[in-house]
Structures are given as structure tokens and as C-alpha cells.
N, C-alpha and C. Protein backbone atom coordinates (compact mmCIF):
# COMPACT_ATOMS: atom_id res chain seq x y z
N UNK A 1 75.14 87.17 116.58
CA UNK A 1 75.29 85.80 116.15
C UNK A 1 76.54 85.22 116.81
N UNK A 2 76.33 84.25 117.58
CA UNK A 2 77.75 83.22 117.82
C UNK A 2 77.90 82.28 117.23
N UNK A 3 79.20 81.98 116.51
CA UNK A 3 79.46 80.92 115.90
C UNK A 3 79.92 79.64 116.75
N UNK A 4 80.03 78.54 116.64
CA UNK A 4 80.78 77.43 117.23
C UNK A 4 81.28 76.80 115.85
N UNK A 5 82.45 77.55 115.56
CA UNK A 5 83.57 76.94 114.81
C UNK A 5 84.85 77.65 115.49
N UNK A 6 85.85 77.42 114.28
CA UNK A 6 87.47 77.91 114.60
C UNK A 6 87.47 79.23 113.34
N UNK A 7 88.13 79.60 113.86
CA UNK A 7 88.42 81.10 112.79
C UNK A 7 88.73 80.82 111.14
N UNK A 8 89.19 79.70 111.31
CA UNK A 8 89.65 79.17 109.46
C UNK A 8 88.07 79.12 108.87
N UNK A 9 87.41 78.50 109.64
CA UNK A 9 85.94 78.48 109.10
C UNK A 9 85.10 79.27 108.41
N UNK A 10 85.50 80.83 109.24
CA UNK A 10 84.96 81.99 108.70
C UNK A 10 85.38 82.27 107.50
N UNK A 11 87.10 82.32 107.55
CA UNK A 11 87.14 83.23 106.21
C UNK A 11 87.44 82.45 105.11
N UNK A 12 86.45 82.29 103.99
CA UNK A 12 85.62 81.83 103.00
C UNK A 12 86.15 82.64 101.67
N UNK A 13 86.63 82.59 100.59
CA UNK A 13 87.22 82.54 99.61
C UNK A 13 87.68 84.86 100.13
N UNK A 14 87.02 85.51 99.82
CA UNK A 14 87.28 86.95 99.94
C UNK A 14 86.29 87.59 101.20
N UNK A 15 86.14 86.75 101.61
CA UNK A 15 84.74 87.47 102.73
C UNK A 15 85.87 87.14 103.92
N UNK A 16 85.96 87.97 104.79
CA UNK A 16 86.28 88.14 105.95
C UNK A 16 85.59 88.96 107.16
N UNK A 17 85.03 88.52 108.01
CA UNK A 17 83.90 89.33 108.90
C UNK A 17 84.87 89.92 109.56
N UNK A 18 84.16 90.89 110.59
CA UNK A 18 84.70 91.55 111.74
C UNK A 18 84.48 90.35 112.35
N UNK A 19 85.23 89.45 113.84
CA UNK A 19 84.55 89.01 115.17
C UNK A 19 85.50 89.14 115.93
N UNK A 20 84.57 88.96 117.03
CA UNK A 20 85.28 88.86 118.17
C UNK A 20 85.51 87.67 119.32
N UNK A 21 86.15 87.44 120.02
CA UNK A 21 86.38 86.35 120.89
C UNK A 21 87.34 86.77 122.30
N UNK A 22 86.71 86.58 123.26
CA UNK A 22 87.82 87.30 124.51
C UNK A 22 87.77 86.49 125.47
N UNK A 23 88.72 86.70 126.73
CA UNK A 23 89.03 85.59 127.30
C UNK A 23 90.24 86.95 128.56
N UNK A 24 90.10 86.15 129.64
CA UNK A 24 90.89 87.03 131.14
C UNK A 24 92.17 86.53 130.67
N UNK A 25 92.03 85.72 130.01
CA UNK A 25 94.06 84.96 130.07
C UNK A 25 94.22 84.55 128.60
N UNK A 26 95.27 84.72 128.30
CA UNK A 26 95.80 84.72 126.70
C UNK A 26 95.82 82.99 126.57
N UNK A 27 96.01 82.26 127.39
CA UNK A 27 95.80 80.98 127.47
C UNK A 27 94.25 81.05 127.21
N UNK A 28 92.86 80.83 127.11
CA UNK A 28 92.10 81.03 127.18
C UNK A 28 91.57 80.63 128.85
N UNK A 29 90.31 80.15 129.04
CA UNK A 29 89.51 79.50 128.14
C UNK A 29 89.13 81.14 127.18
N UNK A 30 88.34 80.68 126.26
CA UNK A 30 87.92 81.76 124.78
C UNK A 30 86.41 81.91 124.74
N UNK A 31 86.17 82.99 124.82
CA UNK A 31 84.28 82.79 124.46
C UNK A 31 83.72 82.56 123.47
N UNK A 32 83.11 82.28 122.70
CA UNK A 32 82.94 81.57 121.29
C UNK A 32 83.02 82.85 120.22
N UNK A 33 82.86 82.40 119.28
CA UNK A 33 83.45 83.86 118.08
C UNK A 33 81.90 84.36 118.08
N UNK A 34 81.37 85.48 117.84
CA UNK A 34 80.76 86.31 117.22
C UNK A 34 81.08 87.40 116.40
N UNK A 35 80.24 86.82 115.29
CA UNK A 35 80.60 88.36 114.08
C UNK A 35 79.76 89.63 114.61
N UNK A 36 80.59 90.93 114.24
CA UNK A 36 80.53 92.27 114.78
C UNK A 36 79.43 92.60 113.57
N UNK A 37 78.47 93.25 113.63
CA UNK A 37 77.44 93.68 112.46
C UNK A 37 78.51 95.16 111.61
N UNK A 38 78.59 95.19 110.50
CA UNK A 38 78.97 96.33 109.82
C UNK A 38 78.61 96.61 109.11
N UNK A 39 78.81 97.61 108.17
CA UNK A 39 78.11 98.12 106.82
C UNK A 39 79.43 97.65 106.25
N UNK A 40 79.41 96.39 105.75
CA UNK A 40 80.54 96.11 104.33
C UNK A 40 79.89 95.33 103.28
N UNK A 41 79.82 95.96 102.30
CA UNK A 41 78.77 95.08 101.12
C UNK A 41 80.03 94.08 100.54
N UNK A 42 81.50 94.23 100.71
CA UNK A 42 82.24 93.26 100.37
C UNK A 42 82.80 92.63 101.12
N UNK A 43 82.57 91.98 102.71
CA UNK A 43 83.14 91.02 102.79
C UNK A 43 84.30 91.31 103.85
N UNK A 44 84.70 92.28 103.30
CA UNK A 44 86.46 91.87 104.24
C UNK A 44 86.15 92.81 105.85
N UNK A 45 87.47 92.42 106.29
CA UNK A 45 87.34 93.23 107.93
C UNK A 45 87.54 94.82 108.06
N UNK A 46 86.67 95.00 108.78
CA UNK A 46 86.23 96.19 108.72
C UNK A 46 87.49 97.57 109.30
N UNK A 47 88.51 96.52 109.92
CA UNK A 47 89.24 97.17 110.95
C UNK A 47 88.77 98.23 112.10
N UNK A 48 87.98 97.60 113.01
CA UNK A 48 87.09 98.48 113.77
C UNK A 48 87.90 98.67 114.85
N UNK A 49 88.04 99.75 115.31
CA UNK A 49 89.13 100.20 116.49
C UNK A 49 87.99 100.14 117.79
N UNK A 50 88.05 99.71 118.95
CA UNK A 50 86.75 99.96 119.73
C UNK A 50 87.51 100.85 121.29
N UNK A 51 86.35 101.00 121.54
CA UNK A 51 86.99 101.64 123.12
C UNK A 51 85.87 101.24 124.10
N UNK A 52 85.93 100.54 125.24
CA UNK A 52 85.16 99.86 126.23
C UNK A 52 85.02 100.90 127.33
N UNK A 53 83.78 101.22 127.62
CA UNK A 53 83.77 102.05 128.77
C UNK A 53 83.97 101.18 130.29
N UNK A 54 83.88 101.93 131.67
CA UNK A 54 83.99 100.99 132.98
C UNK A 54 82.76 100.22 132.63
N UNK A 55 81.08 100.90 132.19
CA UNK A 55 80.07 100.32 132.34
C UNK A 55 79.80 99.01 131.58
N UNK A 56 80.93 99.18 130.62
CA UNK A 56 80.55 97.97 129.73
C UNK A 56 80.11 98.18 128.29
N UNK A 57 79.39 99.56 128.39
CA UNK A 57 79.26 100.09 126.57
C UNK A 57 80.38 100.42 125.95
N UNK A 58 79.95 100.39 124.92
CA UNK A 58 81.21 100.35 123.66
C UNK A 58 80.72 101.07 122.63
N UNK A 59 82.05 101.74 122.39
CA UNK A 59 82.09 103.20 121.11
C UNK A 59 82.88 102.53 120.56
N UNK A 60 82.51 102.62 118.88
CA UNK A 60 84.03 102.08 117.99
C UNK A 60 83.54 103.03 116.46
N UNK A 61 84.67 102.71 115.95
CA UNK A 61 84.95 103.35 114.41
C UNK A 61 85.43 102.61 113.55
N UNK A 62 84.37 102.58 112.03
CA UNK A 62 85.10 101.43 111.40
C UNK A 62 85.02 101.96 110.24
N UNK A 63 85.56 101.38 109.14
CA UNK A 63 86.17 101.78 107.29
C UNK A 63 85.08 101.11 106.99
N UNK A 64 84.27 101.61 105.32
CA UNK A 64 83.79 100.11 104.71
C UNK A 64 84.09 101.31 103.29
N UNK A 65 83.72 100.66 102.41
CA UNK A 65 84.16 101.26 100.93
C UNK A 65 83.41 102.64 100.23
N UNK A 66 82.79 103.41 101.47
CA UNK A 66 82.04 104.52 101.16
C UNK A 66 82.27 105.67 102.76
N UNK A 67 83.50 105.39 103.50
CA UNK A 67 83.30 105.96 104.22
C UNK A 67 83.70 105.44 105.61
N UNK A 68 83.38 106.23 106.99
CA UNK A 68 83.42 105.54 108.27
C UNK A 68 82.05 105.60 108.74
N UNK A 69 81.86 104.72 109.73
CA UNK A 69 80.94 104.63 110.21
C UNK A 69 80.97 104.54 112.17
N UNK A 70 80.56 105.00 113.00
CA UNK A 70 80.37 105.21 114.34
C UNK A 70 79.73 103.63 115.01
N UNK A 71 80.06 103.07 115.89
CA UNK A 71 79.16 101.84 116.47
C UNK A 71 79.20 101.87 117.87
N UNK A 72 77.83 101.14 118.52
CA UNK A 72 77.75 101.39 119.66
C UNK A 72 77.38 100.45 119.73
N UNK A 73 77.19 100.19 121.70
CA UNK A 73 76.73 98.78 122.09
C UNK A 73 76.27 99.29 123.52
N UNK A 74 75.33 98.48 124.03
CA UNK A 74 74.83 98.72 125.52
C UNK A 74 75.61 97.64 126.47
N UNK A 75 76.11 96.65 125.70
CA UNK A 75 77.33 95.57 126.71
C UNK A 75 78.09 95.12 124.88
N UNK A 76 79.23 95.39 125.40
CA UNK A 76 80.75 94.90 124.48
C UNK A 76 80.48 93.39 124.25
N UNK A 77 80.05 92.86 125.24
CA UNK A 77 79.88 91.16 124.88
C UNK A 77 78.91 90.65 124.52
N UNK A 78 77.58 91.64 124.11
CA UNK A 78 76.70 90.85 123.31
C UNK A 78 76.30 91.76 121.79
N UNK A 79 76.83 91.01 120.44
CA UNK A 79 77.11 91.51 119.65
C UNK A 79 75.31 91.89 119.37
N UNK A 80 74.35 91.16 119.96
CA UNK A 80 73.07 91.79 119.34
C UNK A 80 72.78 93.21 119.60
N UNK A 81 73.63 93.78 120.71
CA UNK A 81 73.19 95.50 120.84
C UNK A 81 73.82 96.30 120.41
N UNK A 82 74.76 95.94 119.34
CA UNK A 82 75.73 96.89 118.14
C UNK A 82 74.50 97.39 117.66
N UNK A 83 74.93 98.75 117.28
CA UNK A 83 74.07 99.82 116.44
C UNK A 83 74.81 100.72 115.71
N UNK A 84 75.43 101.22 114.71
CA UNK A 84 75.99 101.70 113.64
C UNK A 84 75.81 102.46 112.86
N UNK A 85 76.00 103.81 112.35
CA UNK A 85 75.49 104.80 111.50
C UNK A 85 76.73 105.55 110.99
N UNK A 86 76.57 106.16 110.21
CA UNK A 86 77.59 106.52 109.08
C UNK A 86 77.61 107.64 109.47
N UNK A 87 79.14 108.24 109.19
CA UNK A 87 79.58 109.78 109.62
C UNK A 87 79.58 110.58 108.42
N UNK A 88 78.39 111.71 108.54
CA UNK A 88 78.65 112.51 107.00
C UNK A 88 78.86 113.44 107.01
N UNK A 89 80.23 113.48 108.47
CA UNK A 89 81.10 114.58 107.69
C UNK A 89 82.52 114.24 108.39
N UNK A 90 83.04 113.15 107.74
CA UNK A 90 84.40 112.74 107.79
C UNK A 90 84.18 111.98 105.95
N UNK A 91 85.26 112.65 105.33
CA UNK A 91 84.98 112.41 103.89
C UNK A 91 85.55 111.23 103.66
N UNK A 92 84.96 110.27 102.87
CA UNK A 92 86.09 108.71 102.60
C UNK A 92 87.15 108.93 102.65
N UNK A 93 87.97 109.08 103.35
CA UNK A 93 89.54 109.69 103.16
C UNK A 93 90.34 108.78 104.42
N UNK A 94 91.53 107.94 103.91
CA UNK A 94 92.11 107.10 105.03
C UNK A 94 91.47 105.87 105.49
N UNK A 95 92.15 105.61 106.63
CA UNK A 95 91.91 104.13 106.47
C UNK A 95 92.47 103.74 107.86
N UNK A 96 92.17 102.46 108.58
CA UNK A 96 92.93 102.22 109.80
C UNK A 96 92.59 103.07 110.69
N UNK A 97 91.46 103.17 111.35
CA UNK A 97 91.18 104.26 112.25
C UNK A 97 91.51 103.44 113.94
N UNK A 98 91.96 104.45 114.80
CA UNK A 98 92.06 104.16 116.04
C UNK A 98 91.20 105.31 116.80
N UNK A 99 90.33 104.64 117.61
CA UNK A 99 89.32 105.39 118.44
C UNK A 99 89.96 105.36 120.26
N UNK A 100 89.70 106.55 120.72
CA UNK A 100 90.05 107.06 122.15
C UNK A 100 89.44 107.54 122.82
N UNK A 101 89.07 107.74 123.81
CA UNK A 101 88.08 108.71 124.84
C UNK A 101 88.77 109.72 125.85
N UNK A 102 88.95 110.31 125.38
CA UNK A 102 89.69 111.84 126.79
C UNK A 102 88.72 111.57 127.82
N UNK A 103 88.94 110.97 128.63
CA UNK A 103 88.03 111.13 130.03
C UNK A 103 87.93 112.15 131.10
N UNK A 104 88.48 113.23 130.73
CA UNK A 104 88.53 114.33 131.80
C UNK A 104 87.80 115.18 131.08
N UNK A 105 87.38 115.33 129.56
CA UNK A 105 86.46 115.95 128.90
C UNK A 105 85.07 115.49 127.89
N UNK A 106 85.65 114.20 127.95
CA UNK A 106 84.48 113.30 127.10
C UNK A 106 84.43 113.36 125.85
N UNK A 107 85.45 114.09 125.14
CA UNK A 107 85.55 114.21 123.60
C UNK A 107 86.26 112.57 123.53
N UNK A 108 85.52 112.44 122.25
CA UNK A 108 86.33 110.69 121.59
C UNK A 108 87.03 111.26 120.44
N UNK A 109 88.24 110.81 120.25
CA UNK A 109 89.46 111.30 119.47
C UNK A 109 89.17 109.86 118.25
N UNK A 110 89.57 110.39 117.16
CA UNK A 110 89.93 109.31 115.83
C UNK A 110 91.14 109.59 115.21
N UNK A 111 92.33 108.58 115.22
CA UNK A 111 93.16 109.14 114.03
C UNK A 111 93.18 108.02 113.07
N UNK A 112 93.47 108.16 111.88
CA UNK A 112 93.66 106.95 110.90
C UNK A 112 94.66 107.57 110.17
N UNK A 113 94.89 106.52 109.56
CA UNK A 113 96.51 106.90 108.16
C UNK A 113 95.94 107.39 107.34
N UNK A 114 96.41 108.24 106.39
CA UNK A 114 95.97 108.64 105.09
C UNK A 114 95.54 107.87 103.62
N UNK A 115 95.83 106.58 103.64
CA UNK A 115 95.68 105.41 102.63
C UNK A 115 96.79 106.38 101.58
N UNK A 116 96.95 104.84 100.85
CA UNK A 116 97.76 104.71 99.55
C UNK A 116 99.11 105.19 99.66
N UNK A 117 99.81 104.59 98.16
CA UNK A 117 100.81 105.41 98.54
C UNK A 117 102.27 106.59 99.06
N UNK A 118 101.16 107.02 98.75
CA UNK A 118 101.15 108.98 98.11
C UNK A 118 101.01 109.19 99.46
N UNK A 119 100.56 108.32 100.62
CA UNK A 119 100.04 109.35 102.21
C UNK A 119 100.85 109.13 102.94
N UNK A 120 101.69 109.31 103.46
CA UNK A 120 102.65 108.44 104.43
C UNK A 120 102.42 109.03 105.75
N UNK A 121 101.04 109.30 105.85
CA UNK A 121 100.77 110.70 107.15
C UNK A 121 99.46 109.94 107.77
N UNK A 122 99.04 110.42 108.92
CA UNK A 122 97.41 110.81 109.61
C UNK A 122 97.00 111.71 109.59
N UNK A 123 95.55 111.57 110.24
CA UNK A 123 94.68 112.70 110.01
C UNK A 123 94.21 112.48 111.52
N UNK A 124 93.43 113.40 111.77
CA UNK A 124 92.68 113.41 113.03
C UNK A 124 91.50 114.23 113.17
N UNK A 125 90.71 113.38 114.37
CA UNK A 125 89.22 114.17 113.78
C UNK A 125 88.63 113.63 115.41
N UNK A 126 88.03 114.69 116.04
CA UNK A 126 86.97 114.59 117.06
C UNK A 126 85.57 114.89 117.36
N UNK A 127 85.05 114.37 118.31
CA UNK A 127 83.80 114.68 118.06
C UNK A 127 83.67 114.90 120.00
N UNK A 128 82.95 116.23 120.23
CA UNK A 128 82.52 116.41 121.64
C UNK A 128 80.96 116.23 121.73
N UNK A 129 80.04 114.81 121.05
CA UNK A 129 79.06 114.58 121.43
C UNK A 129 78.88 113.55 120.93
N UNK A 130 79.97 112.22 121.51
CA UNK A 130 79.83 111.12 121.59
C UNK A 130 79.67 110.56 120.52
N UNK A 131 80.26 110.62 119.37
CA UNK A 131 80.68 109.91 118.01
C UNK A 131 79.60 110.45 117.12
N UNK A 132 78.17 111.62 117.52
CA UNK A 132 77.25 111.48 116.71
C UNK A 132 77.81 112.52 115.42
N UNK A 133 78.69 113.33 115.68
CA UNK A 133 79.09 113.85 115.26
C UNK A 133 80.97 114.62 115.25
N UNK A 134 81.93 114.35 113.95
CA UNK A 134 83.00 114.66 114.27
C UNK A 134 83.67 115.75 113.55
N UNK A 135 84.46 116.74 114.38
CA UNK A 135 85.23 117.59 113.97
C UNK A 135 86.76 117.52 113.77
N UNK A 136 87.37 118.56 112.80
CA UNK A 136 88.90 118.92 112.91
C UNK A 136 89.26 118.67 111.80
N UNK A 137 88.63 117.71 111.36
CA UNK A 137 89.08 117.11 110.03
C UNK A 137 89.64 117.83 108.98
N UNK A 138 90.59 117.83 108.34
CA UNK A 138 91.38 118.46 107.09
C UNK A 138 92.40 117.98 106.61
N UNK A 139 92.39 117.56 105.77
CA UNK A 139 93.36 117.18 104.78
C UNK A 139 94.70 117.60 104.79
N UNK A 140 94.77 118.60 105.04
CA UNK A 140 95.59 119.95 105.15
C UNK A 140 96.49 119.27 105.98
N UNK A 141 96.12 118.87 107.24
CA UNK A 141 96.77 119.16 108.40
C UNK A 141 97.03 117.39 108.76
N UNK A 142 97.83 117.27 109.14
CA UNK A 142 98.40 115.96 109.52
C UNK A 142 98.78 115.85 110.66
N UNK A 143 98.33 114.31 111.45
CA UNK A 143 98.46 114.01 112.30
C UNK A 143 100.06 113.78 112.96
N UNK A 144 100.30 113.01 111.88
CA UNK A 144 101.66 112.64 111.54
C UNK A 144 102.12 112.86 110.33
N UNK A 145 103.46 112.53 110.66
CA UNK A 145 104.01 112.13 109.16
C UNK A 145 104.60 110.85 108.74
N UNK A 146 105.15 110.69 107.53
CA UNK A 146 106.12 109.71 107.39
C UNK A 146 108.07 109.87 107.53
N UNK A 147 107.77 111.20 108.26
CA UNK A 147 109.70 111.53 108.07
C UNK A 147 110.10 111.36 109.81
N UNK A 148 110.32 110.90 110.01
CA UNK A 148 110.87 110.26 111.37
C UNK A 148 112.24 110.35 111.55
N UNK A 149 112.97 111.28 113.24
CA UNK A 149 114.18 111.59 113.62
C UNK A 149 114.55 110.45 114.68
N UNK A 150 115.68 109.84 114.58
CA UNK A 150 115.92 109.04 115.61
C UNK A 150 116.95 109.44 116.59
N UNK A 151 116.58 108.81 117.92
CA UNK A 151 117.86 109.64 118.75
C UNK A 151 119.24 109.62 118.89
N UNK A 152 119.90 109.30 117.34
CA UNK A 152 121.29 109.73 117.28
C UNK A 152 121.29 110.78 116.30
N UNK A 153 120.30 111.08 115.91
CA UNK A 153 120.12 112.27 115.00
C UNK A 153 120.11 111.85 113.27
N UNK A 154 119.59 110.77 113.17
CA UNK A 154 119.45 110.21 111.74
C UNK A 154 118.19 110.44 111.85
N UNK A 155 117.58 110.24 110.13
CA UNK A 155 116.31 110.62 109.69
C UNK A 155 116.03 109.56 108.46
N UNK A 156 114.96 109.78 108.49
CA UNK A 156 113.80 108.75 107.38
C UNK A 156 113.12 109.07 107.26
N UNK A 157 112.32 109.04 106.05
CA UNK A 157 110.69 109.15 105.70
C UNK A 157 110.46 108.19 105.02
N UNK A 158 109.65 106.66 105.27
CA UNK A 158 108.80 106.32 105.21
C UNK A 158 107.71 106.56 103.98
N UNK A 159 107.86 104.82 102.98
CA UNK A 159 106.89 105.29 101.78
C UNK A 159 105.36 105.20 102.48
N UNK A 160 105.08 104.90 103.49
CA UNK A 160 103.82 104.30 104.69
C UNK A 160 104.25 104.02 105.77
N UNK A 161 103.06 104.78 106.39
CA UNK A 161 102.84 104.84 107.92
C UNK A 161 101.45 104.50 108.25
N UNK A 162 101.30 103.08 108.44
CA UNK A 162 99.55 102.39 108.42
C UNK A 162 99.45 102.01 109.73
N UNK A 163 98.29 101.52 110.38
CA UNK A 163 97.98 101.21 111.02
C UNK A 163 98.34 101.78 112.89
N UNK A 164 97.69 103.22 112.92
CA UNK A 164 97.96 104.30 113.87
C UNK A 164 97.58 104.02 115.15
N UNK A 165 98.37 103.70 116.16
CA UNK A 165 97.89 102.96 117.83
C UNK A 165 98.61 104.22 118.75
N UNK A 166 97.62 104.30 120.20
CA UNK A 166 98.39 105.27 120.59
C UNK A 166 98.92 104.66 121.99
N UNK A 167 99.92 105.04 122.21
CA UNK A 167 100.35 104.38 123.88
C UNK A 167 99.72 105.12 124.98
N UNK A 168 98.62 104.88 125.92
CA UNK A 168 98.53 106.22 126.86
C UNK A 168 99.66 106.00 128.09
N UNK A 169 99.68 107.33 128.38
CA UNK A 169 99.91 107.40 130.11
C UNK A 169 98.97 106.45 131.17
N UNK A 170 99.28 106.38 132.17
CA UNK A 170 98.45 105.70 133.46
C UNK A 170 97.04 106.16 133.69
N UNK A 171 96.81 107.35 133.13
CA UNK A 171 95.14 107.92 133.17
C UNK A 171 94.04 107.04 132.40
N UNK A 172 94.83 106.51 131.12
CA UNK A 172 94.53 105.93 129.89
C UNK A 172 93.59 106.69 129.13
N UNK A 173 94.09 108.31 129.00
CA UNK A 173 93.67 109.15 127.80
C UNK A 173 94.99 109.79 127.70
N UNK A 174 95.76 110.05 128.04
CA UNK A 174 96.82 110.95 127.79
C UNK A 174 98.44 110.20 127.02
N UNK A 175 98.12 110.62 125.14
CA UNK A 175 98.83 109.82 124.77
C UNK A 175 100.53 110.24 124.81
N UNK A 176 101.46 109.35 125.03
CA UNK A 176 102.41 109.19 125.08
C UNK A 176 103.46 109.19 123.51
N UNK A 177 102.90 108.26 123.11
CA UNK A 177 103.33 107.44 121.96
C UNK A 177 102.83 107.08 120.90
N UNK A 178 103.04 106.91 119.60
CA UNK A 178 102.11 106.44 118.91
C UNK A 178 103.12 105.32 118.28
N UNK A 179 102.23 104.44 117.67
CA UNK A 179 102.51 103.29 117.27
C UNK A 179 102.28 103.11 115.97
N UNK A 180 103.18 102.82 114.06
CA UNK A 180 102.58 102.45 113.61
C UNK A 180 103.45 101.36 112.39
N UNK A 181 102.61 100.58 112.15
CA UNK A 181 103.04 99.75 110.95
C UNK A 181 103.91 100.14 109.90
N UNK A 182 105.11 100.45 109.51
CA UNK A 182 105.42 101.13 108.48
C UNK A 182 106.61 100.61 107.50
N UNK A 183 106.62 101.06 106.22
CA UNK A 183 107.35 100.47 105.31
C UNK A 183 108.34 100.98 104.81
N UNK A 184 109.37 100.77 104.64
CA UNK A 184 110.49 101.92 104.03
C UNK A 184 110.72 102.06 102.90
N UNK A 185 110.41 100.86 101.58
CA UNK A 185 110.41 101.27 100.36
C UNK A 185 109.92 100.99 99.52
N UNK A 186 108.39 101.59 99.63
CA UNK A 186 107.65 101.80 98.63
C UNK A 186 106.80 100.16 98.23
N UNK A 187 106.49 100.34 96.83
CA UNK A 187 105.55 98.98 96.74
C UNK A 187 106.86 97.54 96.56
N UNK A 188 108.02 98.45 95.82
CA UNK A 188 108.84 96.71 95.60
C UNK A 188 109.59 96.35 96.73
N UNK A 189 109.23 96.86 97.96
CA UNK A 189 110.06 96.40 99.22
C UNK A 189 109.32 96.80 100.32
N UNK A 190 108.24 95.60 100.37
CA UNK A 190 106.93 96.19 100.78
C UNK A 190 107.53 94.74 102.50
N UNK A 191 108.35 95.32 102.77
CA UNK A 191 108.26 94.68 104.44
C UNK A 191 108.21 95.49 105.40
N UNK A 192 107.78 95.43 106.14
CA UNK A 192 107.30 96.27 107.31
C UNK A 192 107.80 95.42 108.92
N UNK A 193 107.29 97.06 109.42
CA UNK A 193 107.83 96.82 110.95
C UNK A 193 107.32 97.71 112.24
N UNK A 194 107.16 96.96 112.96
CA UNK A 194 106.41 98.52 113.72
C UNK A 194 107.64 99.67 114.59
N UNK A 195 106.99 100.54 114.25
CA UNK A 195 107.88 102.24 114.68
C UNK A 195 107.07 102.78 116.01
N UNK A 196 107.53 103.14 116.52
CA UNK A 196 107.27 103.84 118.08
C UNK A 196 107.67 105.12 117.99
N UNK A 197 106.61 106.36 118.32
CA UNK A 197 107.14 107.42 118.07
C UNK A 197 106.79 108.57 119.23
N UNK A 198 107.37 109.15 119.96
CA UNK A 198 107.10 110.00 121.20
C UNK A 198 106.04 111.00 120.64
């Protein structure tokens, strides 16, 4: 579906779609909005992390209130060839997923934050047959954390560490850095900032 409105249009008292809109120059011109198809029976954005191949198909990973779900496309720019199915065996657990492709092996990497907040960590989970299926997953084991060393030798931990981005190297699979949203105290000093972490 393409819309011909402005983005205020869409979001409508608690409903917020996924869409998209892209453009070669941040100036635009803009291609018109289309909403992304998802499994959300409520409304809000799905936070879908995507990854664009050279050919033009598209792998992504998205949250809805029972879980993640896998999406595909035969071209990134026409939202009618999204196709979507649910992963049943990554347990509702976390939130904010960022999707990657190792291109020298073809495994697609997921990490997301742990939600709430009690998690101040990630998780991570792969799959070596193209999103139909993903491994690694455990609770146990964390991607990250929330206790962070800085290079004069001070330390922090972080009541949250949301929204998990990774920097690559020049290959653009080999991560460098990670990137994430984070808060230092807790719910009554809930401002945030983004952290960069080797």
C-alpha cells in the first residue's frame, strides 16, 4: 500500500504502522510512504531492523506482542512482496532487534536488548539458513552488558541498554562497534544518550 499523505497522518490516536519512505539525498526528493505488512494486532511500530541485499531482496526481523517474526521481500521497494512468518524458536524474550548478514558465510546474525528493567544486557541468536530458522539463543549468555569501562579507567553500569546497532568494518559484516541507547538511572531519571562501545 502507498500512502499520499505526511507522516502526522498515519499515526492516529495508539496505532502506529511500520513505513517506509527513501530517497538518494537526505534533502529528498522522498518516495511516497508505504506501510510495511506485520503481525501487530496493536498498532504500534514494529521496530523492524532490515538488511538489503546487492540484488535488492530484503531480510528483516521484527517484535510484535507474542514474539519475533522473520520478513522477506523479492525488491525492498515494493512493500507488496513482504512475506513474514514467526520464529518458534526464539522465545518472546527482548526487544529492539538488529539484523546482519556475515557475507563470507551467509549466516544472518540478530541481537536485541533484553527488555525491562531488570535487563540491562543483549542476547544473540543466528540462523545458517537464511532466517528460516535461528540458533544460540540463551538467556544465560549475554551479548552485552550494562557495566561499561571507559578509557580513563572509570566504570558504569547502566539501569538500560536499548536499542542495539552495530558499526561494521569496510567489508560491512565485520562488527567493530556497537551502538546503544542507554539510561543511567533507572525509571526516575529516565534520559538517555547514545554509548559507543568497541
Amino acid at each position: 500500500m502507498t500512502l499520499d499523505c505526511d507522516l502526522q497522518q498515519l499515526f492516529i490516536g495508539d496505532v502506529t504502522p511500520t513505513v517506509m519512505s527513501y530517497s538518494q539525498n537526505p534533502n529528498g526528493p522522498w518516495s511516497p510512504i508505504q506501510i510495511i505488512p506485520t503481525q501487530n494486532p496493536y498498532g504500534y511500530d514494529s521496530c523492524l531492523s532490515s538488511y538489503i541485499y546487492k540484488n535488492g531482496s530484503f531480510i528483516g526481523l521484527f517484535e510484535s506482542d507474542n514474539g519475533f517474526y522473520i520478513e522477506y521481500a523479492d525488491d525492498w521497494k515494493d512493500n507488496s512482496t513482504y512475506k513474514y512468518h514467526f520464529i518458534n524458536d526464539m522465545p518472546p524474550v527482548g526487544e529492539d532487534p538488529y539484523i546482519w548478514v556475515d557475507l563470507s558465510n551467509n549466516v544472518v546474525h540478530a541481537i536485541f536488548h533484553g527488555g525491562g528493567w531488570d535487563n540491562p544486557w543483549g542476547y544473540h541468536a543466528f540462523s545458517t539458513n537464511n532466517g528460516r530458522r535461528f540458533e544460540g539463543f540463551d538467556t544465560n549468555v549475554h551479548a552485552y552488558e550494562g557495566f561499561t569501562e571507559y578509557d580513563d579507567g572509570t566504570n558504569f553500569t547502566f539501569a538500560r541498554c536499548e536499542r542495539p546497532h552495530l558499526i561494521m568494518d569496510d567489508d560491512g559484516y565485520t562488527p567493530l562497534a556497537l551502538s546503544n541507547a542507554v539510561q543511567p538511572g533507572g525509571q526516575s531519571l529516565d534520559y538517555s544518550f547514545t554509548l559507543i562501545r568497541p
